[in-house]
Protein backbone atom coordinates (compact mmCIF):
# COMPACT_ATOMS: atom_id res chain seq x y z
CA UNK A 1 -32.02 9.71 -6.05
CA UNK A 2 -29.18 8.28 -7.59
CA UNK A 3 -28.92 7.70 -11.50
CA UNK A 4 -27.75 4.36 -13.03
CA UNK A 5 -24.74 5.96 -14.70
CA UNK A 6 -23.69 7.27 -11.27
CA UNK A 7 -24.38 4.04 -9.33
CA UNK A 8 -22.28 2.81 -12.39
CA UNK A 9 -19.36 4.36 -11.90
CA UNK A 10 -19.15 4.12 -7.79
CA UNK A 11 -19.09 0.57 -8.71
CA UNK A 12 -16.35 0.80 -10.69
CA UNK A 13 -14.54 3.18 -8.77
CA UNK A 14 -14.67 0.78 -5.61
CA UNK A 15 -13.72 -1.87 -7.79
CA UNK A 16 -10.88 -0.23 -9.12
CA UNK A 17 -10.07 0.40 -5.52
CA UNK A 18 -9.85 -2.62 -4.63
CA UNK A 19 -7.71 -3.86 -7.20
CA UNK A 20 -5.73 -1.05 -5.65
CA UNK A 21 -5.39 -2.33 -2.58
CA UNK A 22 -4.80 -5.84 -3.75
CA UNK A 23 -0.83 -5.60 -3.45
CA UNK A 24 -0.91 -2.59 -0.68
CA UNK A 25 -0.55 0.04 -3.47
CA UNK A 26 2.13 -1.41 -5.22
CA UNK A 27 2.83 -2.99 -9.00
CA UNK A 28 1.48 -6.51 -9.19
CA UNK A 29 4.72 -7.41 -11.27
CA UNK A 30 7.61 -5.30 -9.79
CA UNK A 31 6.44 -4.11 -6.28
CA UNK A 32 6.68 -0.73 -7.04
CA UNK A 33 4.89 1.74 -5.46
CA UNK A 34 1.72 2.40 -7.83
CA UNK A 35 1.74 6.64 -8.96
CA UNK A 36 -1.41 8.26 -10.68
CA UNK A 37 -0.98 6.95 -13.62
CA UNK A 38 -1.69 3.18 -12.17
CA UNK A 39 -3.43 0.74 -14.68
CA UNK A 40 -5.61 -2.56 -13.93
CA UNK A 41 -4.00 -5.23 -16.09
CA UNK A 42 -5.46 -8.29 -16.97
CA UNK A 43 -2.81 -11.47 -16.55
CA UNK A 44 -4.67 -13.51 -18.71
CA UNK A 45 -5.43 -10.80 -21.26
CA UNK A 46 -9.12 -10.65 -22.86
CA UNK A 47 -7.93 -11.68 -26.18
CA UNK A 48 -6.49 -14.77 -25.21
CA UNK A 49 -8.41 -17.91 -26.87
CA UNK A 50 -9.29 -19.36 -23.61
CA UNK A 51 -12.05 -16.77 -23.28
CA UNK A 52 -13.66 -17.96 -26.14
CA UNK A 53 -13.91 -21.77 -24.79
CA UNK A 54 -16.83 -23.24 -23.56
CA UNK A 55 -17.23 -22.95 -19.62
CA UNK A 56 -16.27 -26.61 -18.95
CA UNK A 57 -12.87 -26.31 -21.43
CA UNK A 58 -11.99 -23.46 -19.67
CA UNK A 59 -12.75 -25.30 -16.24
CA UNK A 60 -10.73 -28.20 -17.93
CA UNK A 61 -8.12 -25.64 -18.48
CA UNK A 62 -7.86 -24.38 -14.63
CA UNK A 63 -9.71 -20.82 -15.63
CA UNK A 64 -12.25 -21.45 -12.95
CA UNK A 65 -12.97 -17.37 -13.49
CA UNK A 66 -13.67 -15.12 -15.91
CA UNK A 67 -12.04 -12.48 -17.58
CA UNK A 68 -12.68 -9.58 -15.79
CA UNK A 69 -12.95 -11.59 -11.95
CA UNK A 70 -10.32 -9.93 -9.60
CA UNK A 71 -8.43 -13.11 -9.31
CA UNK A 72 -7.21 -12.03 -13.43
CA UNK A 73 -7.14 -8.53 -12.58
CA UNK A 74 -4.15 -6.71 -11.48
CA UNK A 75 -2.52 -3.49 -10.35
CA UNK A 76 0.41 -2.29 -12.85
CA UNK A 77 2.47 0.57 -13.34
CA UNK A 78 1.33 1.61 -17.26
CA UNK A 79 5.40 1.58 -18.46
CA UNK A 80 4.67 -2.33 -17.36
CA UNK A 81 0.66 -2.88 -18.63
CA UNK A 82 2.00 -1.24 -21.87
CA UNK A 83 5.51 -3.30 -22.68
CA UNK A 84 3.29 -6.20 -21.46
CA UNK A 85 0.72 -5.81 -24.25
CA UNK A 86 -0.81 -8.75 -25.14
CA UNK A 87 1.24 -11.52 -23.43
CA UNK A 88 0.18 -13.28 -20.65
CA UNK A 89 1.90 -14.04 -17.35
CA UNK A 90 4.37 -17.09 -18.32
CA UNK A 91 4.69 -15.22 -21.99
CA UNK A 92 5.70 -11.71 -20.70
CA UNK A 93 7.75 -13.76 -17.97
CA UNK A 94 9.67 -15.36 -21.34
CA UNK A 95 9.88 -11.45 -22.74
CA UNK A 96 11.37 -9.77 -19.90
CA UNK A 97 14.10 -12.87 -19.52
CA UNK A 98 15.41 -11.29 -22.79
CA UNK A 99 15.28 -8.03 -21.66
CA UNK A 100 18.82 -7.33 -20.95
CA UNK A 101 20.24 -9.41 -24.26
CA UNK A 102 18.10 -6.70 -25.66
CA UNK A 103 19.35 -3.59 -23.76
CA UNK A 104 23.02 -4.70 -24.81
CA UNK A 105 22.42 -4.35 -28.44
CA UNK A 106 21.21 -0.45 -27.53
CA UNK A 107 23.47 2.08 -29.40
CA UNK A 108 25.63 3.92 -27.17
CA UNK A 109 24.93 7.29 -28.41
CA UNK A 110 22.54 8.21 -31.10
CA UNK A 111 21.21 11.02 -33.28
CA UNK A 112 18.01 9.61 -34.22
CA UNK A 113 15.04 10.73 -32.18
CA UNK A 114 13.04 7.73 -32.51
CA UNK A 115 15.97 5.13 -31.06
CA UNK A 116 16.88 7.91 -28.24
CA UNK A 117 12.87 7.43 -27.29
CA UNK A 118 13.05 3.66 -27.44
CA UNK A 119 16.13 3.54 -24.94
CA UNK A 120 14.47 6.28 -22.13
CA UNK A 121 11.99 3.74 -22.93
CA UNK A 122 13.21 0.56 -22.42
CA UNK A 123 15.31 2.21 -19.29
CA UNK A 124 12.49 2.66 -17.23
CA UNK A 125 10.97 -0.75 -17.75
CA UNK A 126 13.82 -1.95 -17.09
CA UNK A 127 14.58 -0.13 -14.18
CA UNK A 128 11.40 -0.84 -12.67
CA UNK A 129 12.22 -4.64 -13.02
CA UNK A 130 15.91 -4.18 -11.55
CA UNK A 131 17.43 -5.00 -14.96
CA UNK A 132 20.34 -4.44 -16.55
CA UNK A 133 22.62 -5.65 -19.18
CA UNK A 134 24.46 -7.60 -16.82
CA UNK A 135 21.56 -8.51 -14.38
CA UNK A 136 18.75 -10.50 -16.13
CA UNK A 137 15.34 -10.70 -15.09
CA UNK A 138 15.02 -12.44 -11.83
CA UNK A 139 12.16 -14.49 -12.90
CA UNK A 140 9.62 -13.74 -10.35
CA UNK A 141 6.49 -11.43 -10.57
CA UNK A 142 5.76 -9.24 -6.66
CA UNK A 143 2.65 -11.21 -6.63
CA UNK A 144 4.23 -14.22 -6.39
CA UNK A 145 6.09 -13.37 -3.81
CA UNK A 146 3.07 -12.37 -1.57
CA UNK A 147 1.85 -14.89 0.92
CA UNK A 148 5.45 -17.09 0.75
């Protein structure tokens, strides 16, 4: 017989799955191919104040979902769910737009650990958006592009 704990978690794992399999494998936001260390995201993130709205607000609102429904759930590279944070879709949209005003300003070269970290850092998010100092954010998320 199976326990609860472990009927628990084959839920979750076929969940997670399928939130996998959402974009074929790949990064919600950049279309990257997803490695192991693959997060769920949420776009509307669960401490945004429209969770906290009664149901017909949050109907009012267009939020005909909840939190953790698949259509707010997404599959991220981590680099991305973490320099995402808190922000939802149109607010890390705004973020990354700045991106490359922000690479610019990077020292050069540098002897301080902690601003060498923050440019391998900001590198690979950057890299796994296409930017560069010269070549802002396009503008568009992967899953907006699916279906067009």
């Amino acid at each position: 017989m199976i326990s609860p704990s472990d009927m628990g978690r084959a839920i979750a794992r076929q969940i997670r799955n399928a939130i996998y399999d959402k974009y074929g494998g790949r990064c919600g936001y950049t279309g990257k191919p997803l490695d192991d260390t693959w997060q769920v995201d949420h776009k509307t993130p669960k401490c945004h104040p429209v969770w906290f709205q009664p149901e017909e607000t949050k109907q009012r609102m267009g939020f005909n979902y909840s939190c953790n429904d698949a259509e707010n759930l997404i599959p991220t590279l981590a680099i991305v769910n973490h320099y995402k944070r808190e922000l939802d879709v149109e607010g890390f949209r705004r973020y990354l737009s700045k991106l490359h005003i922000r690479l610019s300003k990077l020292p050069k070269k540098t002897k301080v650990p902690r601003t060498e970290k923050r440019k391998q850092y900001m590198a690979k998010v950057s890299e796994a958006f296409g930017i560069t100092p010269d070549k802002p954010f396009s503008g568009i998320f992967y899953f907006e592009t699916i279906g067009k």
